[in-house]
C-alpha atoms as a PDB file:
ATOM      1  CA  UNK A   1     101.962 114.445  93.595  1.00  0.00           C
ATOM      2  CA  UNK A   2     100.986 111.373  92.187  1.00  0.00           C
ATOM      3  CA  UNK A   3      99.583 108.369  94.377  1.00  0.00           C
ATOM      4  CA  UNK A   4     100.391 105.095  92.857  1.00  0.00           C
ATOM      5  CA  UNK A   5      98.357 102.077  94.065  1.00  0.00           C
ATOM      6  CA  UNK A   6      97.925  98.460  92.860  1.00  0.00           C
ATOM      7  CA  UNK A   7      95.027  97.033  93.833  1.00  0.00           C
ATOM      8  CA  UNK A   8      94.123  93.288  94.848  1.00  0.00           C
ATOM      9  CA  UNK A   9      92.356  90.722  92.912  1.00  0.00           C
ATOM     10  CA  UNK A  10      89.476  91.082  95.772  1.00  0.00           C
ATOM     11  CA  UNK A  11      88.996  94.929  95.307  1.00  0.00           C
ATOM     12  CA  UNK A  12      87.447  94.386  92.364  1.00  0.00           C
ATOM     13  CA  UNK A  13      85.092  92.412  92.808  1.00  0.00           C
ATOM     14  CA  UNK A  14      84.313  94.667  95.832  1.00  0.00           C
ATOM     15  CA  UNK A  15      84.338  97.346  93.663  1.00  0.00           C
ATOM     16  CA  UNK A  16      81.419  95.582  91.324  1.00  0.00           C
ATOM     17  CA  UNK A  17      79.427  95.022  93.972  1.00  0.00           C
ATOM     18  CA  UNK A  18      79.174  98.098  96.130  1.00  0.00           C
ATOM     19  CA  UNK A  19      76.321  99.819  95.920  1.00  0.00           C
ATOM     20  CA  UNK A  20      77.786 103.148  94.952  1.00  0.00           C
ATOM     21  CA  UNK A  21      80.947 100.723  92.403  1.00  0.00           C
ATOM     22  CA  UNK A  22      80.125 103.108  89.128  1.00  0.00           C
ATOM     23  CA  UNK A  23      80.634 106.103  90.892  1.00  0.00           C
ATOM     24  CA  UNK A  24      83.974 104.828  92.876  1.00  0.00           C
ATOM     25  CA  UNK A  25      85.192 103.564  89.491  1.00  0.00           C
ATOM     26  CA  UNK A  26      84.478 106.936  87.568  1.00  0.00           C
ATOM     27  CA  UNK A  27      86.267 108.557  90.450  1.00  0.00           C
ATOM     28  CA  UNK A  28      89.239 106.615  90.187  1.00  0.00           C
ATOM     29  CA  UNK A  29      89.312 106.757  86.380  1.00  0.00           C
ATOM     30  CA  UNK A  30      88.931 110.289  86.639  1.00  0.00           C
ATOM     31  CA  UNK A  31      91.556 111.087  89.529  1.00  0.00           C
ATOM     32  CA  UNK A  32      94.809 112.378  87.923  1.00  0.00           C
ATOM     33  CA  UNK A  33      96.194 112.262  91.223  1.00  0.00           C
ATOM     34  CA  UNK A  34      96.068 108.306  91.522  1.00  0.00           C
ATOM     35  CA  UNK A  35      98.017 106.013  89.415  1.00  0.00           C
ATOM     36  CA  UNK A  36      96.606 102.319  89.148  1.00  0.00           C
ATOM     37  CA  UNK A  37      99.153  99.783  88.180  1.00  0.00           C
ATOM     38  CA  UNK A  38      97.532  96.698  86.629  1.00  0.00           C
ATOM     39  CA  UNK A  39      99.696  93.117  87.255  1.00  0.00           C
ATOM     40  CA  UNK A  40      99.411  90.429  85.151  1.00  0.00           C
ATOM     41  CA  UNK A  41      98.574  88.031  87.745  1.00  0.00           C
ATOM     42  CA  UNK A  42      95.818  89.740  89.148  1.00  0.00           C
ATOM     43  CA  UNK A  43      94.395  90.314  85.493  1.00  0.00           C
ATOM     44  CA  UNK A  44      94.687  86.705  85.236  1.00  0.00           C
ATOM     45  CA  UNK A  45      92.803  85.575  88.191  1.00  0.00           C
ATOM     46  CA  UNK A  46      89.904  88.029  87.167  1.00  0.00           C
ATOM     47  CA  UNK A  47      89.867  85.704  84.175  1.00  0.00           C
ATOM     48  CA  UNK A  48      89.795  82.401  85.874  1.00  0.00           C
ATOM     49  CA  UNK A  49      86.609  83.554  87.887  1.00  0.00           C
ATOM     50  CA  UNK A  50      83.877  81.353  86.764  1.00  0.00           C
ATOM     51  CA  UNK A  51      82.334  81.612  83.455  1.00  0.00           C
ATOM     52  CA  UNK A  52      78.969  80.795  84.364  1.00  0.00           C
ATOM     53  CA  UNK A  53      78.304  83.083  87.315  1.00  0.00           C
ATOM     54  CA  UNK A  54      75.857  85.844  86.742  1.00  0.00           C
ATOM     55  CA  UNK A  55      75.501  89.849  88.174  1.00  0.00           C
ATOM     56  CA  UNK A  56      72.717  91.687  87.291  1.00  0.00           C
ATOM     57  CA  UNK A  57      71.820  90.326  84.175  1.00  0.00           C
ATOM     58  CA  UNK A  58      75.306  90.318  82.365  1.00  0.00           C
ATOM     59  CA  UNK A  59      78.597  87.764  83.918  1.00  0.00           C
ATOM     60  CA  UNK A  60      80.353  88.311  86.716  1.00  0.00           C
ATOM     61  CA  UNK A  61      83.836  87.658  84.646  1.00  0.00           C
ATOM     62  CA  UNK A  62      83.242  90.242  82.454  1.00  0.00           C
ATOM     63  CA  UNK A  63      82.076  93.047  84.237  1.00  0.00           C
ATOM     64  CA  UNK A  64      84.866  92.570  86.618  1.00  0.00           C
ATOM     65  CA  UNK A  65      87.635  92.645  83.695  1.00  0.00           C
ATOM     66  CA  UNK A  66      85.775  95.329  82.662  1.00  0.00           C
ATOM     67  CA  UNK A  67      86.140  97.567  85.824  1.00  0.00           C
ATOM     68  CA  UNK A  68      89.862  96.169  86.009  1.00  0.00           C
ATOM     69  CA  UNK A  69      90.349  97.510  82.391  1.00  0.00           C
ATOM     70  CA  UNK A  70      89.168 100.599  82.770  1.00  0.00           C
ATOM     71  CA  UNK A  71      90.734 102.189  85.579  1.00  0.00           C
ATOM     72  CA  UNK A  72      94.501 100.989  85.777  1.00  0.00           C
ATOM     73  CA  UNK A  73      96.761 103.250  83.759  1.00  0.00           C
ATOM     74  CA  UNK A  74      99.543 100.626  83.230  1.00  0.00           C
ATOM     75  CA  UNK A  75     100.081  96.819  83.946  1.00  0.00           C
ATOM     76  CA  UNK A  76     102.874  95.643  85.085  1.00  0.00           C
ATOM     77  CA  UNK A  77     104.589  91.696  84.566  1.00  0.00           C
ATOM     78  CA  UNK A  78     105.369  89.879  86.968  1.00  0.00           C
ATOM     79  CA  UNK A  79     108.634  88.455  87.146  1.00  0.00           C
ATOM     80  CA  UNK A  80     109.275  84.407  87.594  1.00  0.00           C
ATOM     81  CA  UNK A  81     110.525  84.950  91.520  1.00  0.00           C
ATOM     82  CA  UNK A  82     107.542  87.346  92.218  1.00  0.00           C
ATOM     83  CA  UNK A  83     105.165  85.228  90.862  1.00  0.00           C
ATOM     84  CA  UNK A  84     106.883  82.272  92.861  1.00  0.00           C
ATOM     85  CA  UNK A  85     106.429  84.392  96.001  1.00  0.00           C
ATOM     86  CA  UNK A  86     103.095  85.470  95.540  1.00  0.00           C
ATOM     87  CA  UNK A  87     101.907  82.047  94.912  1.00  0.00           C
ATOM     88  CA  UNK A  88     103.516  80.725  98.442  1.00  0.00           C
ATOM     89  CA  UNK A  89     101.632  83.536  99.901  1.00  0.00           C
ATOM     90  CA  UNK A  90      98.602  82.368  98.664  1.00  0.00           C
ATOM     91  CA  UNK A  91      99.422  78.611  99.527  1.00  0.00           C
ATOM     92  CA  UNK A  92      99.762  79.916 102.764  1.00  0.00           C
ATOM     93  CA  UNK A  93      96.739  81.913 103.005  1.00  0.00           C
ATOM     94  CA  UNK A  94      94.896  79.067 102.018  1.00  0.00           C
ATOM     95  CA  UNK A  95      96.494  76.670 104.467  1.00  0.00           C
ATOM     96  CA  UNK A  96      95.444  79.102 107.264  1.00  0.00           C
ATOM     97  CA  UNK A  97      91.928  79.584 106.175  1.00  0.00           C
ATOM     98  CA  UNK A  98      91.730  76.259 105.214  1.00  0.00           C
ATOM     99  CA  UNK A  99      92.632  74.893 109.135  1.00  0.00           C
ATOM    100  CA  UNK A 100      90.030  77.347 110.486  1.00  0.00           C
ATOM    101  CA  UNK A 101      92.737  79.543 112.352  1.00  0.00           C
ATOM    102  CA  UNK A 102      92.130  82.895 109.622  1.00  0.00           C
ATOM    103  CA  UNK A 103      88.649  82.779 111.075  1.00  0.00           C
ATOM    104  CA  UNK A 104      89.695  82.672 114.646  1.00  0.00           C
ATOM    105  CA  UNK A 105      91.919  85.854 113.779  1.00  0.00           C
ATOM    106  CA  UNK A 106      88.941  87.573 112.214  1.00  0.00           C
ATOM    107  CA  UNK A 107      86.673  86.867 115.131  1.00  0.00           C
ATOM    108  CA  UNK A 108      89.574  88.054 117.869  1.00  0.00           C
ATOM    109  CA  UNK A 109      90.286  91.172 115.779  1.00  0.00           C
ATOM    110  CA  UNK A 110      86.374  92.109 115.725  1.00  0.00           C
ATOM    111  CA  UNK A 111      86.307  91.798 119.360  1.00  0.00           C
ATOM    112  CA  UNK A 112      89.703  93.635 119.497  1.00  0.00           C
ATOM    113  CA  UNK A 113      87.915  96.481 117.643  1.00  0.00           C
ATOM    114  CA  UNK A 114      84.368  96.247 119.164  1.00  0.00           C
ATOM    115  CA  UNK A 115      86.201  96.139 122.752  1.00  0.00           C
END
């Protein structure tokens, strides 16, 4: 059976800078059992990274959109609600990191964990 997954804008970049990224990338490519959905949204903020920033000699933009485009098997569109949702989500987000609280619920849930 067939795992589908779509994967945040975050993961890639994640993905580009772990040490072993090639080898986690081939795997996923290679996986028949997992099913990556691209979405045009997250394509899109890949492409609004900055054009400027380096990675190991080549840019960062590229070699991300390069990782995204080679290992989803089928993008998906967002419709107008979805994308309206998605981007009070992120307003949100940002309001909460923004005021300093996100960090306070990243510190508690380390000591949650460590405890």
């Amino acid at each position: 059976m067939r795992k589908t997954y779509s994967l945040d804008t975050n993961v890639y970049g994640e993905l580009l800078i772990e040490e072993n990224g090639p080898e986690l990338v081939q795997s996923i490519k290679e996986d028949k059992a997992v099913f990556v959905y691209g979405v045009d949204i997250i394509e899109n903020e890949l492409k609004a990274s900055p054009a400027d920033i380096k990675f190991k000699g080549g840019l960062l933009r590229a070699a991300v959109l390069a990782i995204y485009n080679s290992i989803i098997d089928e993008e998906l569109e967002l419709f107008p609600l979805a994308k309206h949702l998605a981007s009070k989500y992120f307003e949100k987000f940002d309001e909460l990191r923004k005021s300093g609280r996100y960090y306070m619920l990243i510190d508690s849930k380390k000591r949650y964990d460590a405890g």
